[in-house]
N, C-alpha and C. Protein backbone atom coordinates (compact mmCIF):
# COMPACT_ATOMS: atom_id res chain seq x y z
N UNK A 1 176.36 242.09 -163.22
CA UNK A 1 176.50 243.43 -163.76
C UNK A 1 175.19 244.22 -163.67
N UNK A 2 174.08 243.78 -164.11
CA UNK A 2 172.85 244.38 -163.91
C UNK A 2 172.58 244.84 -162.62
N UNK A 3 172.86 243.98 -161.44
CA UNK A 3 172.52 244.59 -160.07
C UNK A 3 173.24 245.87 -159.60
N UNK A 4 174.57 245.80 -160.37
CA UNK A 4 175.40 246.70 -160.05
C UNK A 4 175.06 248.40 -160.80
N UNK A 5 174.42 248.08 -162.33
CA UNK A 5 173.66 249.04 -162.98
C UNK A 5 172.50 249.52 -162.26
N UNK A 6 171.52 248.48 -161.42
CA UNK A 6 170.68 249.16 -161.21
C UNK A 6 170.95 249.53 -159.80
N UNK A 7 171.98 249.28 -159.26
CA UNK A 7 172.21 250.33 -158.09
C UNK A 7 172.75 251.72 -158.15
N UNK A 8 173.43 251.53 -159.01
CA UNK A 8 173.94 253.18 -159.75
C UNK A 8 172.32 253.67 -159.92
N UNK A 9 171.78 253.54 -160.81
CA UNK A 9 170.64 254.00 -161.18
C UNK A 9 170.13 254.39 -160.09
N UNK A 10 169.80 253.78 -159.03
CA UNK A 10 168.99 254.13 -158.17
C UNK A 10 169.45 254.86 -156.87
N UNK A 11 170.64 254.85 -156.70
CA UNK A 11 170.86 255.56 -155.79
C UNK A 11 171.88 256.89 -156.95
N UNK A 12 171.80 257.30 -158.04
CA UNK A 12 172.14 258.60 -158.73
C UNK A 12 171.05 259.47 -158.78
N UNK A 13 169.65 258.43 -158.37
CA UNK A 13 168.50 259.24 -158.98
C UNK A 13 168.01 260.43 -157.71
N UNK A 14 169.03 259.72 -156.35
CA UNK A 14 168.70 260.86 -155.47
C UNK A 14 169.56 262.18 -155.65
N UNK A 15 170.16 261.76 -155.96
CA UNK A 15 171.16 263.37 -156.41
C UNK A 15 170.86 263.97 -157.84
N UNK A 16 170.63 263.56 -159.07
CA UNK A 16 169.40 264.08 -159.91
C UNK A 16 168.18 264.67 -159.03
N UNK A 17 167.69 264.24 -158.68
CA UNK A 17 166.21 264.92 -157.61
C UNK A 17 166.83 265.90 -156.77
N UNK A 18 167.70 265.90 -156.17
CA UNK A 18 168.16 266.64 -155.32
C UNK A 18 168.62 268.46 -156.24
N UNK A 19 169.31 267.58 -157.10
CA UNK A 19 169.99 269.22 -158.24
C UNK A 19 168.70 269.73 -158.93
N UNK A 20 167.92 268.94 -159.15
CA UNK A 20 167.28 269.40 -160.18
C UNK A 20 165.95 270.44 -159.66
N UNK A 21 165.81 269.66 -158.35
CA UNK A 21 164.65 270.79 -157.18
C UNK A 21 165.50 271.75 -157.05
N UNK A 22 166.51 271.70 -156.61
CA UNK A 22 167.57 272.96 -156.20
C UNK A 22 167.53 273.76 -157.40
N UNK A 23 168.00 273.62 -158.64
CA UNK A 23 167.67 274.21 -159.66
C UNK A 23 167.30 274.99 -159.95
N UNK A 24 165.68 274.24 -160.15
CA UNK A 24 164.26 275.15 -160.49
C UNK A 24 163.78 275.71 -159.75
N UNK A 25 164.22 275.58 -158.24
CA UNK A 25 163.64 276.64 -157.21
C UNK A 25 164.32 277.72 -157.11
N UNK A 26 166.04 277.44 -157.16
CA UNK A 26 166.83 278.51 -157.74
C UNK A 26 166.25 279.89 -158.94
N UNK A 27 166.06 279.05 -159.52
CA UNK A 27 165.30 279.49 -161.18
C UNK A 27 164.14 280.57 -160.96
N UNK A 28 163.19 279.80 -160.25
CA UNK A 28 162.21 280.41 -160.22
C UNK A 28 161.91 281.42 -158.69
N UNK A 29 163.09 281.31 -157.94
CA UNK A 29 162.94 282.56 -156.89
C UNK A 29 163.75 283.70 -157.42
N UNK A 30 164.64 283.31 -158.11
CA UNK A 30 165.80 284.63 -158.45
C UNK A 30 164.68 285.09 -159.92
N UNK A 31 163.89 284.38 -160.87
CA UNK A 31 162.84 285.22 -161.78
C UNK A 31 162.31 286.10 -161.03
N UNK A 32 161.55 285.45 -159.80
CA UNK A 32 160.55 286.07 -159.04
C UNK A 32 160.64 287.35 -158.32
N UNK A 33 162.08 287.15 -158.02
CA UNK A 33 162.57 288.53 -157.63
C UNK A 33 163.36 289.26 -157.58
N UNK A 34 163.36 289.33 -159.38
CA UNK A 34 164.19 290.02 -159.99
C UNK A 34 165.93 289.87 -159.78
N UNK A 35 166.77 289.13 -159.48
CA UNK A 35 167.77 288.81 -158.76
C UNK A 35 168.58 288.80 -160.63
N UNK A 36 169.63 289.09 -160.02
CA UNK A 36 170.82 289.18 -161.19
C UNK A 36 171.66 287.62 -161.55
N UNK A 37 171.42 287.63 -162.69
CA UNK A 37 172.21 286.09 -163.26
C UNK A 37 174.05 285.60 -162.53
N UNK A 38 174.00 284.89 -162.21
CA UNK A 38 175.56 284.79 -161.13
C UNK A 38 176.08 283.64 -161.86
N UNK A 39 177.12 283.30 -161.76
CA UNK A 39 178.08 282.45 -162.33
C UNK A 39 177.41 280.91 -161.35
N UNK A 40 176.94 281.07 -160.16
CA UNK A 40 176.91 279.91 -159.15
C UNK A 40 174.99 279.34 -159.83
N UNK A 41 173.98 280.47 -160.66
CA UNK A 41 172.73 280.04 -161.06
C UNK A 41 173.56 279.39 -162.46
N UNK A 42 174.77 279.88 -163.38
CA UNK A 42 174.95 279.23 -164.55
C UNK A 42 175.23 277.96 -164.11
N UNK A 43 176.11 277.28 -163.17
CA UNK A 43 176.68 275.70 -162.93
C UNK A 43 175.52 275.57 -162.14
N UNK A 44 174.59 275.72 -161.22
CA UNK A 44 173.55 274.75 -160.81
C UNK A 44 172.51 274.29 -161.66
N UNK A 45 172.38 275.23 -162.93
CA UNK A 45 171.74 274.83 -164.12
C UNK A 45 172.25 273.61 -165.10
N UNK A 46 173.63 274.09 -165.21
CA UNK A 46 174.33 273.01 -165.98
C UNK A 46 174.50 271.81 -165.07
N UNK A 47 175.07 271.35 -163.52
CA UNK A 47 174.79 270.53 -162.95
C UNK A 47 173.54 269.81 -163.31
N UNK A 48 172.78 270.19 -163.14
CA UNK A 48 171.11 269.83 -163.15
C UNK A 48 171.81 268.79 -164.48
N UNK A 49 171.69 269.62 -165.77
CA UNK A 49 171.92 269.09 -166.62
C UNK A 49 172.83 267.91 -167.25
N UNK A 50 173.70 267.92 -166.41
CA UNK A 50 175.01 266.86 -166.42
C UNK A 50 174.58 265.91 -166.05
N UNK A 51 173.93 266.08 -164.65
CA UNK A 51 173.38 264.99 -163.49
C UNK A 51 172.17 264.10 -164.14
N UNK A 52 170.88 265.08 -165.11
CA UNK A 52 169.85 264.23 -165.57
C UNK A 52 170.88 263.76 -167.37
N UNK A 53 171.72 264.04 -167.46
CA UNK A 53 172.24 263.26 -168.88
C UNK A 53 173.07 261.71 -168.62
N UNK A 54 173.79 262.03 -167.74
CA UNK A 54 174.37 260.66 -166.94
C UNK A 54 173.35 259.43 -166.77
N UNK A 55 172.07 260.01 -165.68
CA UNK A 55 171.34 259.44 -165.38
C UNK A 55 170.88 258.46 -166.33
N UNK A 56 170.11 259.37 -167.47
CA UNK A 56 169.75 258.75 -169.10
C UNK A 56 170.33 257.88 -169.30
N UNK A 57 171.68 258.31 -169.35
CA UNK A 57 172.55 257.08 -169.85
C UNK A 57 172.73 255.81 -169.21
N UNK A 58 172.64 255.93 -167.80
CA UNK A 58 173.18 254.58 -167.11
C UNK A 58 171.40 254.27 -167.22
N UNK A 59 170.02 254.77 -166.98
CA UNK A 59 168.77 254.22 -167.38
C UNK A 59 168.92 253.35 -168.93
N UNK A 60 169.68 253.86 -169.71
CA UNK A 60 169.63 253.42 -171.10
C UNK A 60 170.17 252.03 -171.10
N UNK A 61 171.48 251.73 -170.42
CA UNK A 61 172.19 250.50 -169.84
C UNK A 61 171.62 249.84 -169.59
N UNK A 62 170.66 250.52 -168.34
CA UNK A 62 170.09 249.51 -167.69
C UNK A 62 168.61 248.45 -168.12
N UNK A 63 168.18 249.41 -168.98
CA UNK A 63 167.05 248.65 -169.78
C UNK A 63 167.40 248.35 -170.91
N UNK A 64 168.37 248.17 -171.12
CA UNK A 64 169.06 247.02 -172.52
C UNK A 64 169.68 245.74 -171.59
N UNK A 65 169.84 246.06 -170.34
CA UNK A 65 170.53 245.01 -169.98
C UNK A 65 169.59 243.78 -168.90
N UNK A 66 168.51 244.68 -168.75
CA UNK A 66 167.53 244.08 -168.08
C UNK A 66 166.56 243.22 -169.13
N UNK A 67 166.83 242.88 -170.23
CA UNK A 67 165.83 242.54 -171.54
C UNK A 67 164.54 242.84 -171.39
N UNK A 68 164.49 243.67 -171.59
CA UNK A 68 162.57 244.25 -171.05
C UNK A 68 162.08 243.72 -172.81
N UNK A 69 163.35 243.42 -173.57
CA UNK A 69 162.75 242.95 -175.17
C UNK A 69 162.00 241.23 -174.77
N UNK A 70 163.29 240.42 -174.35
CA UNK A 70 162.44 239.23 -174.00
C UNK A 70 161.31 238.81 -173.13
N UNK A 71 161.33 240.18 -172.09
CA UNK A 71 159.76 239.75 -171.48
C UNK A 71 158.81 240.43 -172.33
N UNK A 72 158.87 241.23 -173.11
CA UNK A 72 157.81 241.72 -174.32
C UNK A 72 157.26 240.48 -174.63
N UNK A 73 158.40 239.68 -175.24
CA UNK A 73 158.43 238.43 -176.12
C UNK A 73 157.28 237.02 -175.46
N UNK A 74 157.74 237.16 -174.12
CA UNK A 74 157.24 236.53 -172.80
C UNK A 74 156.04 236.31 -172.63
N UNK A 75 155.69 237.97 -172.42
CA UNK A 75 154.10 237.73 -172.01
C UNK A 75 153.11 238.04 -173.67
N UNK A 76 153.96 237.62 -174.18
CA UNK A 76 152.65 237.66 -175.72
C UNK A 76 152.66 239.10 -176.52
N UNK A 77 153.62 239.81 -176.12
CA UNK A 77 153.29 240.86 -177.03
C UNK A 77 153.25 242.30 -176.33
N UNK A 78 153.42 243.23 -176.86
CA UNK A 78 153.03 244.86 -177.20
C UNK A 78 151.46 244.91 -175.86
N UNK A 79 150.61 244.31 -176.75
CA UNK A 79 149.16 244.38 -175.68
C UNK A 79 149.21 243.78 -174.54
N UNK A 80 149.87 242.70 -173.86
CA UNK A 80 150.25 242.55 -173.08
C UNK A 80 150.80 242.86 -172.04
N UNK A 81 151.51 243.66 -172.86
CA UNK A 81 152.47 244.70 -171.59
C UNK A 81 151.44 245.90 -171.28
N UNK A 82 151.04 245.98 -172.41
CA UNK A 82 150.04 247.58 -171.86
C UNK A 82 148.93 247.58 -170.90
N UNK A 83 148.89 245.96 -170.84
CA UNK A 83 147.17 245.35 -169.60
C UNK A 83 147.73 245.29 -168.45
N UNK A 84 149.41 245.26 -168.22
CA UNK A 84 149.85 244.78 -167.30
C UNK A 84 150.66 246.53 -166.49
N UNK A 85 149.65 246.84 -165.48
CA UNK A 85 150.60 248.41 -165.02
C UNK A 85 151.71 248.39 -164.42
N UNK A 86 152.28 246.84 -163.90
CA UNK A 86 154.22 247.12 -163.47
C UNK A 86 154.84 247.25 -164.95
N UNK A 87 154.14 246.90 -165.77
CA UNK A 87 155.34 246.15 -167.21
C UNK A 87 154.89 247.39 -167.78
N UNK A 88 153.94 248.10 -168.42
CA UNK A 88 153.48 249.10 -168.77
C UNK A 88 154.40 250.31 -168.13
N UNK A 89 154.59 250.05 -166.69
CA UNK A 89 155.30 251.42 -166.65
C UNK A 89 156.68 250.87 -166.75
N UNK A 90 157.25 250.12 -166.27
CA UNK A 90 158.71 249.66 -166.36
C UNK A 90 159.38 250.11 -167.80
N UNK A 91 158.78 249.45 -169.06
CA UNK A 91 159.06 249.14 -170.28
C UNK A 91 158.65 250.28 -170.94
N UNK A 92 157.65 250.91 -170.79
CA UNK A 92 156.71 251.96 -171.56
C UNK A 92 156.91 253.71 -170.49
N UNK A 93 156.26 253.72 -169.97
CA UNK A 93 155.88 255.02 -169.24
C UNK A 93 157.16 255.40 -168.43
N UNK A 94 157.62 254.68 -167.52
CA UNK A 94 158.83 255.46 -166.87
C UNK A 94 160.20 256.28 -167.95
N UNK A 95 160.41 255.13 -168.80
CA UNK A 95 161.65 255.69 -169.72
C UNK A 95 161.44 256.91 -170.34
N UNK A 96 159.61 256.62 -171.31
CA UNK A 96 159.44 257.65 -172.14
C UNK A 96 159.27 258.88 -171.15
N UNK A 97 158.60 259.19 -170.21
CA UNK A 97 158.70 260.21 -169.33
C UNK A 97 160.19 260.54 -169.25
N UNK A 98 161.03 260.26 -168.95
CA UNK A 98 161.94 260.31 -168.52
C UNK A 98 162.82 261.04 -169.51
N UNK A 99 162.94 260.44 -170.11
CA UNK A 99 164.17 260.74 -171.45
C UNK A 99 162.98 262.59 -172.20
N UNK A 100 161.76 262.31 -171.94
CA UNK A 100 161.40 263.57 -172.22
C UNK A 100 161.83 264.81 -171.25
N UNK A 101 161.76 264.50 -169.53
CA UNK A 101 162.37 265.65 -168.87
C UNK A 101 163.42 266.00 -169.02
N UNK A 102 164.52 265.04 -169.32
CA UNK A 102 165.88 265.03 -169.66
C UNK A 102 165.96 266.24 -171.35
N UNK A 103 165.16 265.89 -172.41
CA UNK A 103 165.33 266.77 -173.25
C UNK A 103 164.56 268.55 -172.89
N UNK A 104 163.32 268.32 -171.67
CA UNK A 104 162.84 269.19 -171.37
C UNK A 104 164.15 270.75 -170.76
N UNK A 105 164.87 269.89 -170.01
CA UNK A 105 165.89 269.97 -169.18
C UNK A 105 166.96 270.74 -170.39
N UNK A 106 167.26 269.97 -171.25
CA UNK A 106 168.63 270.51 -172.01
C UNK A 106 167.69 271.69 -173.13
N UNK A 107 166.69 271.76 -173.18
CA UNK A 107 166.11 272.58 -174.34
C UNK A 107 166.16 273.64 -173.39
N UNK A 108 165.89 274.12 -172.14
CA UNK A 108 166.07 275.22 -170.93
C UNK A 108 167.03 275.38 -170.83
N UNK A 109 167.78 274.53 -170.71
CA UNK A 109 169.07 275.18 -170.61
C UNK A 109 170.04 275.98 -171.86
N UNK A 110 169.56 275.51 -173.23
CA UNK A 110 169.98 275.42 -174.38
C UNK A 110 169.40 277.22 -174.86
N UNK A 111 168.00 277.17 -174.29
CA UNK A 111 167.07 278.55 -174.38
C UNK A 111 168.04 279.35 -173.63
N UNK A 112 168.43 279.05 -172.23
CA UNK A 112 168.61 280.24 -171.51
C UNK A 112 170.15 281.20 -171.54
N UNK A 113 170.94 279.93 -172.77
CA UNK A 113 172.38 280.57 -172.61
C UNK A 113 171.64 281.44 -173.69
N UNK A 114 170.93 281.90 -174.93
CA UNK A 114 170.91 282.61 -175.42
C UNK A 114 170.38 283.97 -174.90
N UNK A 115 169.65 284.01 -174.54
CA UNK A 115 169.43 284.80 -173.45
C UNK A 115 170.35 286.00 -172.96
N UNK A 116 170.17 287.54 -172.83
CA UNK A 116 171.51 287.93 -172.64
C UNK A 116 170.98 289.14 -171.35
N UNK A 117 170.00 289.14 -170.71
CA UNK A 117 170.14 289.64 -169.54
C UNK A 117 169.26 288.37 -168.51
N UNK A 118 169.25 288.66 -167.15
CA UNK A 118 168.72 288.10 -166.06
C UNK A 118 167.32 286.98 -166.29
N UNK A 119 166.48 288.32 -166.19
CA UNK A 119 164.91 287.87 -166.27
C UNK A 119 164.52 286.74 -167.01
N UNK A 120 165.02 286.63 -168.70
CA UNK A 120 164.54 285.71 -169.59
C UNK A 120 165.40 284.51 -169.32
N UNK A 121 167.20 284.62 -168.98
CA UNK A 121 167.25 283.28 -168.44
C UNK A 121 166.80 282.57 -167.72
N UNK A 122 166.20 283.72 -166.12
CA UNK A 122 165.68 282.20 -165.31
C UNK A 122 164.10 282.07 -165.87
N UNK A 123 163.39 282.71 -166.80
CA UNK A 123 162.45 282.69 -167.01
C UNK A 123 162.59 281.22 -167.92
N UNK A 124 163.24 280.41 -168.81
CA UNK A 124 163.87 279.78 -169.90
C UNK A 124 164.19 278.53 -167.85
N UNK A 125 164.99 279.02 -167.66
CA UNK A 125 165.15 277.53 -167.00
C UNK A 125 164.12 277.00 -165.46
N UNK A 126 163.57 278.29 -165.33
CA UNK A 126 162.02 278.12 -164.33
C UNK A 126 161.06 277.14 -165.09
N UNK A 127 160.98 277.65 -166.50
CA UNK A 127 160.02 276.99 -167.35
C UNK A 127 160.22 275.34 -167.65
N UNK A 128 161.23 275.00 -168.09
CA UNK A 128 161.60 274.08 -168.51
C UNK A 128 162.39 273.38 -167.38
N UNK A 129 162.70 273.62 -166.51
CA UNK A 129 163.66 272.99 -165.28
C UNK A 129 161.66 271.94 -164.53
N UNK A 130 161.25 273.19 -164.19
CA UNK A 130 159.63 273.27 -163.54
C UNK A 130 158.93 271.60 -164.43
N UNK A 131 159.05 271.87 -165.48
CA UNK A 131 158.08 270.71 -166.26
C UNK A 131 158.88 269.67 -166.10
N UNK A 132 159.74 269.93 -166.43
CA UNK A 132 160.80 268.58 -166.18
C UNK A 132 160.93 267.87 -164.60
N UNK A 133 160.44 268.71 -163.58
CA UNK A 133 160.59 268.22 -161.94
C UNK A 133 159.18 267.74 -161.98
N UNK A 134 158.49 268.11 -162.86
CA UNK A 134 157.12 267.24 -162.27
C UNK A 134 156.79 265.95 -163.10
N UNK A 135 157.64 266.36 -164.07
CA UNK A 135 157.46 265.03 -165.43
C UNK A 135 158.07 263.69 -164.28
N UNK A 136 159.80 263.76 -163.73
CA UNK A 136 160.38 263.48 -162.73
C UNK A 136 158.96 263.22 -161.89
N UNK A 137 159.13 263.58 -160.80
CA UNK A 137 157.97 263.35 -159.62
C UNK A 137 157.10 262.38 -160.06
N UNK A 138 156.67 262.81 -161.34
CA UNK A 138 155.36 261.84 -161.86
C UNK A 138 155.70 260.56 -161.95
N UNK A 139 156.76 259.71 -162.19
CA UNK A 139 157.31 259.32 -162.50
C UNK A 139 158.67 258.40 -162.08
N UNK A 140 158.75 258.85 -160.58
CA UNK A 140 159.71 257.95 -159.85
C UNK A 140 158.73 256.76 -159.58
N UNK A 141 159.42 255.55 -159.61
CA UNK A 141 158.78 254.58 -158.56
C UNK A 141 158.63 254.62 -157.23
N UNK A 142 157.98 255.24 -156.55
CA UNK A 142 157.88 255.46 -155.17
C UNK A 142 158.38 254.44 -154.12
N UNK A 143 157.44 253.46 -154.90
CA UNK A 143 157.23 252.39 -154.15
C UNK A 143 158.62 251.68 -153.97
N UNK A 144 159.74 251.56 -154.90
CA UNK A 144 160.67 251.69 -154.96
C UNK A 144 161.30 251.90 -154.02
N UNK A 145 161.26 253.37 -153.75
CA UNK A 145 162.23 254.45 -153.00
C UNK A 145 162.02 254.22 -151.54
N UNK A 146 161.47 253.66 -151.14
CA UNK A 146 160.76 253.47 -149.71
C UNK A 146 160.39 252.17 -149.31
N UNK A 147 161.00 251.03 -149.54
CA UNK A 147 161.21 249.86 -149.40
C UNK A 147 161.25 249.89 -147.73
């Protein structure tokens, strides 16, 4: 079951990356020049959003199901993991990054339905779409992705 979790995971995370650049570049060319709010910028926003909440979730699966608790247990502890930079980011840095772009993500989107002309929505999901693609970026396993 785990192999099967972390293949979801990893091959969803290209279509998350994929919506979520589309997105914020969306976002931030139609701010840039002045362009009128369209029904097709409201669902590539909410996509974005669907796509990094899923994601969360099957990441959440997947590191309950991977026991990242018993190798805590493993290598001696909390300090242990933090000396060690695969386990440090596995257990520590990738998730918490992560689950933060994901709220970065729904707080932009959450800003921009209030919002009631053009400018300040994509201004609301440029902002928050933007931090969230680099939180992302920062943050994929590369090394990973390119096996």
């Amino acid at each position: 079951m785990m192999e099967t979790v972390q293949f979801i995971h990893s091959y969803w995370a290209y279509l998350v990356l994929l919506v979520l650049v589309v997105a914020t570049f969306n976002a931030l060319f139609k701010f840039f020049s002045n362009k009128p709010f369209d029904a097709i910028d409201f669902r590539m926003s909410l996509f974005a959003l669907i796509t990094m909440h899923i994601q969360l979730l099957i990441g959440i699966i997947l590191f309950f199901t991977k026991d990242y608790f018993g190798t805590i247990e493993e290598v001696g502890g909390m300090g242990e993991v933090m000396k060690n930079d695969v386990l440090r980011s596995n257990i520590i840095e990738h998730p918490l990054t992560m689950m933060i772009a994901v709220v970065l993500v729904t707080v932009g989107y959450s800003k921009h339905k209030k919002k009631l002309v053009s400018k300040p929505k994509f201004k609301m999901l440029a902002i928050f779409y933007t931090l969230a693609l680099i939180l992302v970026l920062a943050k994929i396993p590369w090394n990973l992705w390119f096996d």
